[in-house]
Protein backbone atom coordinates (compact mmCIF):
# COMPACT_ATOMS: atom_id res chain seq x y z
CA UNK A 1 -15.05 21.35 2.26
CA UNK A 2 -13.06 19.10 -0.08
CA UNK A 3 -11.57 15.84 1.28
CA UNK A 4 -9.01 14.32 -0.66
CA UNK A 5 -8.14 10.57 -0.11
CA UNK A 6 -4.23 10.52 -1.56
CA UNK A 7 -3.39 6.91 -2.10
CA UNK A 8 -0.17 5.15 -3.70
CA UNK A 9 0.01 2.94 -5.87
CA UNK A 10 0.98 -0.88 -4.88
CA UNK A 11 4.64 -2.07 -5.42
CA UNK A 12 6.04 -2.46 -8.59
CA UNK A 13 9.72 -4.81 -8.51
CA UNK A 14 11.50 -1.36 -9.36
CA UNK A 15 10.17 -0.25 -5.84
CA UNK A 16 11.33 -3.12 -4.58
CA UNK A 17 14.99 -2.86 -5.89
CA UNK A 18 15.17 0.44 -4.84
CA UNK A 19 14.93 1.51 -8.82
CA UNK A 20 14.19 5.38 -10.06
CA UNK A 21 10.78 4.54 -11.49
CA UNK A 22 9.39 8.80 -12.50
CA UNK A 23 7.09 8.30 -15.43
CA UNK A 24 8.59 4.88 -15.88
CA UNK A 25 5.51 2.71 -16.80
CA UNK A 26 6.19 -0.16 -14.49
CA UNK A 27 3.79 -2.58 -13.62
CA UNK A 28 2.36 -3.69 -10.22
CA UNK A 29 4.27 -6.96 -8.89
CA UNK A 30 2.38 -9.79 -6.86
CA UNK A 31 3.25 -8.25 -3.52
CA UNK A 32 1.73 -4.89 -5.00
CA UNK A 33 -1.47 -6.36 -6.43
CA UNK A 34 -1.69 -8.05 -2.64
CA UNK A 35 -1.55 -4.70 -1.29
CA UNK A 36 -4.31 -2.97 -3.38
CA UNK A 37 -6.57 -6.15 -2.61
CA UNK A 38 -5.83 -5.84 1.04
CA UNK A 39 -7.01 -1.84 0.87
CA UNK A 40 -10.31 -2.66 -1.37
CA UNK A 41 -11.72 -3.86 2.27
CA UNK A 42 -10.69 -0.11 3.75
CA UNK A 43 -12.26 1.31 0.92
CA UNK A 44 -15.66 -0.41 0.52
CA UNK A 45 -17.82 1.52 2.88
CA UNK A 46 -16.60 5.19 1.35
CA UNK A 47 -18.60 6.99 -1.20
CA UNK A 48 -16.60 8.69 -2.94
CA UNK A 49 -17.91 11.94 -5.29
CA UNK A 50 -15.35 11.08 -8.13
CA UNK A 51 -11.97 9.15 -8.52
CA UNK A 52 -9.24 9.99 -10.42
CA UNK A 53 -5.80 8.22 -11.16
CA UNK A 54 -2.45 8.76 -13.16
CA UNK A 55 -2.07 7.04 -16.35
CA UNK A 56 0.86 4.81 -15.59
CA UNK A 57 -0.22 1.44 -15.13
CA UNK A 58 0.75 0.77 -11.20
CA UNK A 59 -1.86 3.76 -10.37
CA UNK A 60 -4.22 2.74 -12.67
CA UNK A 61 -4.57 -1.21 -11.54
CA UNK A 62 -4.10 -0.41 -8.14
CA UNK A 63 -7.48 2.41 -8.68
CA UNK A 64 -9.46 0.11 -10.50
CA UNK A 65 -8.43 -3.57 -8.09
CA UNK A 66 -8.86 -1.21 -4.68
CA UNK A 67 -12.18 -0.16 -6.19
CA UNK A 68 -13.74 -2.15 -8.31
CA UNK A 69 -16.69 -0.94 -10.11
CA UNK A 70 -15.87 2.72 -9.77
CA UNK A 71 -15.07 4.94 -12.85
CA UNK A 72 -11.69 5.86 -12.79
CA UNK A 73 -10.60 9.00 -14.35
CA UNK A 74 -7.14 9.25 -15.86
CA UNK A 75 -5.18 12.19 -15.85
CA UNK A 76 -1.65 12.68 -16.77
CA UNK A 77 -1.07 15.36 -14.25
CA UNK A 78 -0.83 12.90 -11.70
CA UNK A 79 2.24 10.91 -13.03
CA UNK A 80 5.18 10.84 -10.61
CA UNK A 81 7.93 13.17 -11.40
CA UNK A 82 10.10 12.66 -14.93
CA UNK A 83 13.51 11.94 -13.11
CA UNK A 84 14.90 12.40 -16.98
CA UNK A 85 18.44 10.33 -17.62
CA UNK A 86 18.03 8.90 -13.84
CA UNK A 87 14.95 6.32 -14.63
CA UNK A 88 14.34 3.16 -14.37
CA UNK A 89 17.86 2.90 -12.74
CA UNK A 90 19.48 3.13 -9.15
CA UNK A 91 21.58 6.11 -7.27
CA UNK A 92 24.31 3.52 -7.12
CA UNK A 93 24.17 2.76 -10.54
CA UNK A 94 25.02 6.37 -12.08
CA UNK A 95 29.08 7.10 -12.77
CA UNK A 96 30.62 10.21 -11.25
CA UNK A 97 29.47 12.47 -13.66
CA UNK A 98 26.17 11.63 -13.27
CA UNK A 99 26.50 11.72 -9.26
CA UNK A 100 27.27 14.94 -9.57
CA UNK A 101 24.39 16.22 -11.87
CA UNK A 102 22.29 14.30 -9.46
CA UNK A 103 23.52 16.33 -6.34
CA UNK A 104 23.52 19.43 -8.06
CA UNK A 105 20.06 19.08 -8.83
CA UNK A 106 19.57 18.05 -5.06
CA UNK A 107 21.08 21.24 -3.97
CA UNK A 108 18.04 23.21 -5.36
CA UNK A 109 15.20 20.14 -6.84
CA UNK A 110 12.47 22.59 -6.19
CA UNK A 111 14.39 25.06 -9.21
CA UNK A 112 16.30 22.32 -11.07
CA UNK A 113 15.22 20.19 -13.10
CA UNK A 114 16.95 16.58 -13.75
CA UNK A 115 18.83 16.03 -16.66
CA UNK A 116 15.91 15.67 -19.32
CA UNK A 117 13.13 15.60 -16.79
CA UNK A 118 11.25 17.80 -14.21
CA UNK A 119 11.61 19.65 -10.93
CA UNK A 120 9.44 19.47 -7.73
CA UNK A 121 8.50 23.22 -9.02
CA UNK A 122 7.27 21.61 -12.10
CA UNK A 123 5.77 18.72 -10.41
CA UNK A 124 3.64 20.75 -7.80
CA UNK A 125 2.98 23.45 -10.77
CA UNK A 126 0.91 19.95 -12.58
CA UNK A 127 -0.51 18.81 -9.06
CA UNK A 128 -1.94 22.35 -8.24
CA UNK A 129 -3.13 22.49 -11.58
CA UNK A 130 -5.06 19.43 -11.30
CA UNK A 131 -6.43 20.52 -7.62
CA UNK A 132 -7.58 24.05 -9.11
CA UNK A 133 -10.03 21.85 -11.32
CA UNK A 134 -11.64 19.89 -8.71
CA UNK A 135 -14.74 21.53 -7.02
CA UNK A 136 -14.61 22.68 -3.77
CA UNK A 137 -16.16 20.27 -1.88
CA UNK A 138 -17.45 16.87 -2.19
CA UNK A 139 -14.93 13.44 -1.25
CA UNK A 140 -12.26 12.51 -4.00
CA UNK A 141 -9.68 9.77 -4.45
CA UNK A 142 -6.72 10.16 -5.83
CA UNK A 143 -4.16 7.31 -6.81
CA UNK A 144 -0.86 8.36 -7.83
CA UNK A 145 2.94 7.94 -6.50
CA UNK A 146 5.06 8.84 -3.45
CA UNK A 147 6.86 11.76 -4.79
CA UNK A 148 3.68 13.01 -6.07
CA UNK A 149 2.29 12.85 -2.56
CA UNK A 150 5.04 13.85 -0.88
CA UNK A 151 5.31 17.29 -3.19
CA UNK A 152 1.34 18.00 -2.90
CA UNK A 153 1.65 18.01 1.01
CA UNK A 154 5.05 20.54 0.65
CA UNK A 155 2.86 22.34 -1.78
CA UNK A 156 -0.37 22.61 0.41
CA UNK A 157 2.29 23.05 3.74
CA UNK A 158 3.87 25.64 1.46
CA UNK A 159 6.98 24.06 2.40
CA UNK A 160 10.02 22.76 0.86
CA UNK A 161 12.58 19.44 1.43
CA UNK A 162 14.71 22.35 3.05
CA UNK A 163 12.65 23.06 5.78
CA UNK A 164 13.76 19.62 7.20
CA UNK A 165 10.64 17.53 6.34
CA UNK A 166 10.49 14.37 5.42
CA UNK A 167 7.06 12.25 4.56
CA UNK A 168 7.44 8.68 4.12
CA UNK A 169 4.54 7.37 1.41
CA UNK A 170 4.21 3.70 1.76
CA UNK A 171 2.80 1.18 -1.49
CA UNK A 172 -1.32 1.64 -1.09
CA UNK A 173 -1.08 4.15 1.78
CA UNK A 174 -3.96 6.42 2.54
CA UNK A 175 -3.43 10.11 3.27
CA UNK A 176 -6.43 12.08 3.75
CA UNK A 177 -6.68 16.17 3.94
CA UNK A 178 -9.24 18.29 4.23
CA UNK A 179 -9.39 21.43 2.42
CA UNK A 180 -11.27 24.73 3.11
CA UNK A 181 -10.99 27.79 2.12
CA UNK A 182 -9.16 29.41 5.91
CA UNK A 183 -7.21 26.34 5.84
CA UNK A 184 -6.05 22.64 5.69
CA UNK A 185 -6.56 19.54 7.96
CA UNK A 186 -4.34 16.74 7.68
CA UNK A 187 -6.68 13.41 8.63
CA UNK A 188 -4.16 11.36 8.12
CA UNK A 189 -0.59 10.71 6.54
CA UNK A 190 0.69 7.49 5.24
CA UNK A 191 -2.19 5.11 6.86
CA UNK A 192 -1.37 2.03 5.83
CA UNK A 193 -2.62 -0.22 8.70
CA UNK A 194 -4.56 -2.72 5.97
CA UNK A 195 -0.90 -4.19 4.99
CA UNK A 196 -0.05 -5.01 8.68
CA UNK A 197 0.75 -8.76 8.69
CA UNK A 198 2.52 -8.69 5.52
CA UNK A 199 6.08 -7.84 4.33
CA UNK A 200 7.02 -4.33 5.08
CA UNK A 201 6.12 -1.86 2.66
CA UNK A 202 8.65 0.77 0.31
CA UNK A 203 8.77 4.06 1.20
C-alpha cells in the first residue's frame, strides 16, 4: 500500500487577496509561516519513507518549516497549474475580452488550456506522472497547492469539475489517501484542525 500525505502550502498575501497565483513564485506571508509552524506539531510523530515538494517557494518553506530536518525533494511536477495571461492577478481584474477567454476555457478546463498556460488535462497528465514514479508502497508527503490537490483527487476519482464536485483545499491542510492496487481510500480530505484558533484559512 502507498499512503500519500497531500499537504498545501501556507498562505501567501496573493491567497489572501483572492489573487491567481499558478506557477507564480509567491512567497509565504506571516499568517502562512504561522500555519506551517502550527502543522510541524501534527507532523512530528510520522515517519515518513520520503518527502517531496514543488519548487515554488510557498511549498518549499512550508516542507522544510512543517518538517524540519527532513530532506525535501523538489520536483517541478508538483507546481500548481500555469493559469498563463490570468496570474498573479484577480477574476475581477481581467476586461471583457479576457472574461470571456476565461469562461471559455471554463466551459471545457479539463481540454483547454488558458491563454499561455495549462489545462487540468495537462496538470493531472504532470501529477500522474510524478505518482507513476513513486513505489508502491511505503508513506510519502507531498507539499504542493490547492488546484494541484484538488485535480489529483478528480484524477484518482476519475472524475471531472463537471460531475458536480467541489474540494475545498485549505493553507497547510492534510489530505491523506491510500492507494492499492483494487483501489483507493480516502483517510482524510482537507484536515486542517491544527489552525483551529486562528484566522480562517483560504480555500
Amino acid at each position: 500500500m502507498l499512503e500519500l500525505w497531500l499537504i498545501r502550502h501556507g498562505e501567501t498575501a496573493g491567497n489572501a487577496s483572492r489573487r491567481i497565483h499558478g506557477i507564480t513564485d509567491a512567497p509565504l506571508n506571516d499568517l502562512g509561516l504561522r500555519q506551517a509552524e502550527l502543522l510541524a506539531p501534527r507532523l512530528a510523530g510520522v515517519s515518513f519513507d520520503a518527502v517531496y515538494a514543488s519548487d515554488l517557494q510557498r511549498a518549499h518553506r512550508t516542507a522544510l518549516t512543517a518538517l524540519p530536518g527532513a530532506e525535501v525533494r523538489l520536483d517541478r511536477r508538483l507546481r500548481e497549474m500555469s493559469y498563463g495571461v490570468f496570474e498573479d492577478r484577480t477574476w475581477e481584474e481581467l476586461d471583457a475580452d479576457e472574461t470571456a477567454e476565461a469562461n471559455h476555457w471554463r466551459e471545457d478546463p479539463v481540454g483547454r488550456r488558458v491563454p499561455g498556460g495549462e489545462s487540468y488535462g495537462d496538470l493531472w497528465a504532470r501529477l500522474e506522472s510524478f505518482r507513476a514514479d513513486l513505489p508502491g508502497e511505503g508513506r510519502i508527503a507531498v507539499f504542493t497547492h490547492g488546484g494541484a490537490i484538488r485535480v489529483f483527487l478528480y484524477g484518482v476519482l476519475e472524475k471531472t469539475r463537471h460531475d458536480g464536485l467541489r474540494f475545498s483545499v485549505a493553507n497547510t491542510s492534510i489530505t491523506r489517501l491510500r492507494l492499492r492496487p483494487d483501489g483507493l481510500t480516502i483517510v482524510t480530505l482537507n484536515d486542517h484542525a491544527h489552525l483551529d484558533g486562528i484566522e480562517a484559512p483560504a480555500t
